[in-house]
C-alpha atoms as a PDB file:
ATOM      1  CA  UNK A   1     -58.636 -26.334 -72.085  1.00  0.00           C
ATOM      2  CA  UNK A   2     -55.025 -27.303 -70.964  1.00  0.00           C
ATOM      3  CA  UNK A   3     -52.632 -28.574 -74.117  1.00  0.00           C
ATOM      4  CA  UNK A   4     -49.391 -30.106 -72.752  1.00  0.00           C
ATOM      5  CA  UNK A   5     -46.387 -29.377 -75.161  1.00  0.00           C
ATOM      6  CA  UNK A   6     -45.314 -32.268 -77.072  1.00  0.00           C
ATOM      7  CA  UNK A   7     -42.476 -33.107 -79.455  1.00  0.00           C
ATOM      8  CA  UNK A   8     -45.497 -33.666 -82.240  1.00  0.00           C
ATOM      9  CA  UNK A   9     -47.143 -30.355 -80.893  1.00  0.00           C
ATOM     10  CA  UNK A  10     -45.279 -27.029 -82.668  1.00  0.00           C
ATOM     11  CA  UNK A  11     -45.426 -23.994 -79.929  1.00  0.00           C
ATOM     12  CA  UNK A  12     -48.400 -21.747 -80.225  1.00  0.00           C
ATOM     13  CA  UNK A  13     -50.369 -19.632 -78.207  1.00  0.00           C
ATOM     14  CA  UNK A  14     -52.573 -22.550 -76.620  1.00  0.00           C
ATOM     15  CA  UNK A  15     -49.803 -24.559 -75.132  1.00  0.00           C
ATOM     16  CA  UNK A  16     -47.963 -24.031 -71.937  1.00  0.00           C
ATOM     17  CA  UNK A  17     -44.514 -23.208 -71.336  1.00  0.00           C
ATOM     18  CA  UNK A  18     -42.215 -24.794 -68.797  1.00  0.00           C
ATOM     19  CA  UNK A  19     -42.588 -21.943 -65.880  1.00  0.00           C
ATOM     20  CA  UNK A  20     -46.683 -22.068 -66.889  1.00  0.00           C
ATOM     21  CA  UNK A  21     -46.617 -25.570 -66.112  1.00  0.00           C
ATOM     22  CA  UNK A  22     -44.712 -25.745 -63.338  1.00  0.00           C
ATOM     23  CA  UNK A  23     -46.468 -22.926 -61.386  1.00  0.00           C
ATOM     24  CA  UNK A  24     -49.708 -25.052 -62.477  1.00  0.00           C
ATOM     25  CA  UNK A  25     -48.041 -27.840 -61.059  1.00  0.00           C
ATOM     26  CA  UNK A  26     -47.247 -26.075 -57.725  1.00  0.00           C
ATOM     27  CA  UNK A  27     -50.983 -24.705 -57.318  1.00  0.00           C
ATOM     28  CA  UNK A  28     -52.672 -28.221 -57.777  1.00  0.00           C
ATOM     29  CA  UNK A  29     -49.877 -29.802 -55.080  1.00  0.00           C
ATOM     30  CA  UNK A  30     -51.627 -26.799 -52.806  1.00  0.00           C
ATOM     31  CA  UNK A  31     -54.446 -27.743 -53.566  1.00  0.00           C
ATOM     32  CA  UNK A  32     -54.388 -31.414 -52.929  1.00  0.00           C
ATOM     33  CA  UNK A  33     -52.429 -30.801 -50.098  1.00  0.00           C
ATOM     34  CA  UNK A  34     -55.327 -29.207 -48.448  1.00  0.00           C
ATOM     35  CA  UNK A  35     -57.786 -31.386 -49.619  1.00  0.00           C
ATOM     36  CA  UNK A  36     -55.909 -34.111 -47.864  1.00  0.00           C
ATOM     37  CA  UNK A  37     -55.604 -32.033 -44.758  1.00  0.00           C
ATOM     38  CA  UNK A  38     -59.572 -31.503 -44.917  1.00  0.00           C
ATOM     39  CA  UNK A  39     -60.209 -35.181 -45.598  1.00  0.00           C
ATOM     40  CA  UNK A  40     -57.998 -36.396 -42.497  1.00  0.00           C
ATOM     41  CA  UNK A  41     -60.087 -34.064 -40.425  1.00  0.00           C
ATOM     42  CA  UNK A  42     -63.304 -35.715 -41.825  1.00  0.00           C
ATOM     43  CA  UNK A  43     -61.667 -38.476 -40.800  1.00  0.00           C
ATOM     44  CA  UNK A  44     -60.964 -37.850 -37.321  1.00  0.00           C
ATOM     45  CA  UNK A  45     -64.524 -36.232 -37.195  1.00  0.00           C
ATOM     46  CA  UNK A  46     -65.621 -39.845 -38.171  1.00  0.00           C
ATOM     47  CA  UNK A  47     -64.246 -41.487 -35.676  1.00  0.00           C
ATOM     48  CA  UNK A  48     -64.857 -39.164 -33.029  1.00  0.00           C
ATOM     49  CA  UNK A  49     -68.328 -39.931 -34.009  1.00  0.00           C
ATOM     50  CA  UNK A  50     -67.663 -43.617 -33.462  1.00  0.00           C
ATOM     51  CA  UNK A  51     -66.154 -42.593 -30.522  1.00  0.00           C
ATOM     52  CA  UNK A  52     -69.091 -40.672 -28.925  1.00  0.00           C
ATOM     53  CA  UNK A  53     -71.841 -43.294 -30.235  1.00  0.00           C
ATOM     54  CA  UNK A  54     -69.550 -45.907 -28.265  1.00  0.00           C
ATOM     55  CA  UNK A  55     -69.714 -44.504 -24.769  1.00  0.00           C
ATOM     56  CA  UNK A  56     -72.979 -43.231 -25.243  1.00  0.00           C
ATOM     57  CA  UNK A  57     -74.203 -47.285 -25.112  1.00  0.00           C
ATOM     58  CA  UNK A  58     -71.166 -47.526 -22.534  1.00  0.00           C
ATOM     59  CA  UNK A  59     -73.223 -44.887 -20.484  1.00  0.00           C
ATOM     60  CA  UNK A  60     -76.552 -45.685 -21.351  1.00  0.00           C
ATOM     61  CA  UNK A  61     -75.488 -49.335 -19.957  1.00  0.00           C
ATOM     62  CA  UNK A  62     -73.939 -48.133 -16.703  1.00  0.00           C
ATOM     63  CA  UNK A  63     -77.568 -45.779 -15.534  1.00  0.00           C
ATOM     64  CA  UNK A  64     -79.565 -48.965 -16.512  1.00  0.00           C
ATOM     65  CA  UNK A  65     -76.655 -51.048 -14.391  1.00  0.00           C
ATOM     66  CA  UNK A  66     -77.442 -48.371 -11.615  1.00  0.00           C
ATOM     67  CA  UNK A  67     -81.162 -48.725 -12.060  1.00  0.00           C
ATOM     68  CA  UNK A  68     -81.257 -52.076 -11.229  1.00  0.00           C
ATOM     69  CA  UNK A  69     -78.716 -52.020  -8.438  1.00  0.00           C
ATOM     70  CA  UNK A  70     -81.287 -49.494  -6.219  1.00  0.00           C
ATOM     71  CA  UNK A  71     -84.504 -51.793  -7.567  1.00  0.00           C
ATOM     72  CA  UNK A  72     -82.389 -55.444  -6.157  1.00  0.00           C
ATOM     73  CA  UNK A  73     -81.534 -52.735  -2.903  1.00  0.00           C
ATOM     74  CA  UNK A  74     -84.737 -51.998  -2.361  1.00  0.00           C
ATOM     75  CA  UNK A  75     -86.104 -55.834  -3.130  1.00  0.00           C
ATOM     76  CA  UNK A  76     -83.150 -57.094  -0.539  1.00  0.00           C
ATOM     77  CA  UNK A  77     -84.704 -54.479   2.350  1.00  0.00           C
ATOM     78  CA  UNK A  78     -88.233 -55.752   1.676  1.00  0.00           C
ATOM     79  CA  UNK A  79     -87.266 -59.181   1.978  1.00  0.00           C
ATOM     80  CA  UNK A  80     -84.999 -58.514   4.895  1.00  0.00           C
ATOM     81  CA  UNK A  81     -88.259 -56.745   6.642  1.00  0.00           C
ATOM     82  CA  UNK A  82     -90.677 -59.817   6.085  1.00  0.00           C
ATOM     83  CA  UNK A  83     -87.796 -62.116   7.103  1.00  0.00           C
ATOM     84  CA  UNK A  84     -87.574 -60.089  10.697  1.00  0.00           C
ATOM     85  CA  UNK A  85     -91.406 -59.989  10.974  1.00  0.00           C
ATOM     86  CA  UNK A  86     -91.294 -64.136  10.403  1.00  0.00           C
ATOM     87  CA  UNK A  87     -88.953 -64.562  13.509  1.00  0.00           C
ATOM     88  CA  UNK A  88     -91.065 -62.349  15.854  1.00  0.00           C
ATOM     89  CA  UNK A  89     -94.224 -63.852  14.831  1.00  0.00           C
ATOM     90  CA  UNK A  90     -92.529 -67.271  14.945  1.00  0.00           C
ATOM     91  CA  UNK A  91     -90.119 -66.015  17.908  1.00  0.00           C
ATOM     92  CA  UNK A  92     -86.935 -67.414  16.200  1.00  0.00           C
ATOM     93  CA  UNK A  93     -84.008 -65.860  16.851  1.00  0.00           C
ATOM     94  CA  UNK A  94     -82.103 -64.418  13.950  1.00  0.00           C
ATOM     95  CA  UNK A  95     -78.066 -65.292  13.943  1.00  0.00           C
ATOM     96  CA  UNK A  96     -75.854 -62.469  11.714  1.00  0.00           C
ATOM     97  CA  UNK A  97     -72.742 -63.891  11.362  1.00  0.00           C
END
């Protein structure tokens, strides 16, 4: 139990004197001090988090992206194919300009 000396409060062995205090004073600054240092790391942990989560979807979105690019490649070539068999069974000439 921590009494705090007071001008109602005569000195006795259960309050604090001024050097108790302060060097109580000076170990709870420590204390909060780190416990502000460990909460801004939290922090930072928390948004890397937000970070990571973010390009994950970012990345996720790009191999679908790339996914679909090869499957419209591959369509295109298909198409391209019947298209050439069309003008030699119809013997058109095909102009690539």
């Amino acid at each position: 139990m921590l009494l705090l000396l007071t001008p109602n409060i005569p000195y006795n062995r259960h309050t604090m004197s001024d050097d108790q205090f302060t060097k109580l004073f000076k170990y709870m600054n420590e204390r909060f001090d780190k416990l502000e240092v460990q909460l801004a790391t939290k922090a930072n942990a928390s948004q890397l988090n937000r970070a990571l989560d973010a390009l994950d979807g970012i990345l996720a979105r790009l191999d679908t992206d790339d996914t679909e690019r090869v499957m419209l490649g591959r369509q295109m070539n298909r198409h391209e194919g019947w298209i050439k068999q069309l003008a030699k069974k119809t013997e058109t000439k095909l102009s690539y300009k």
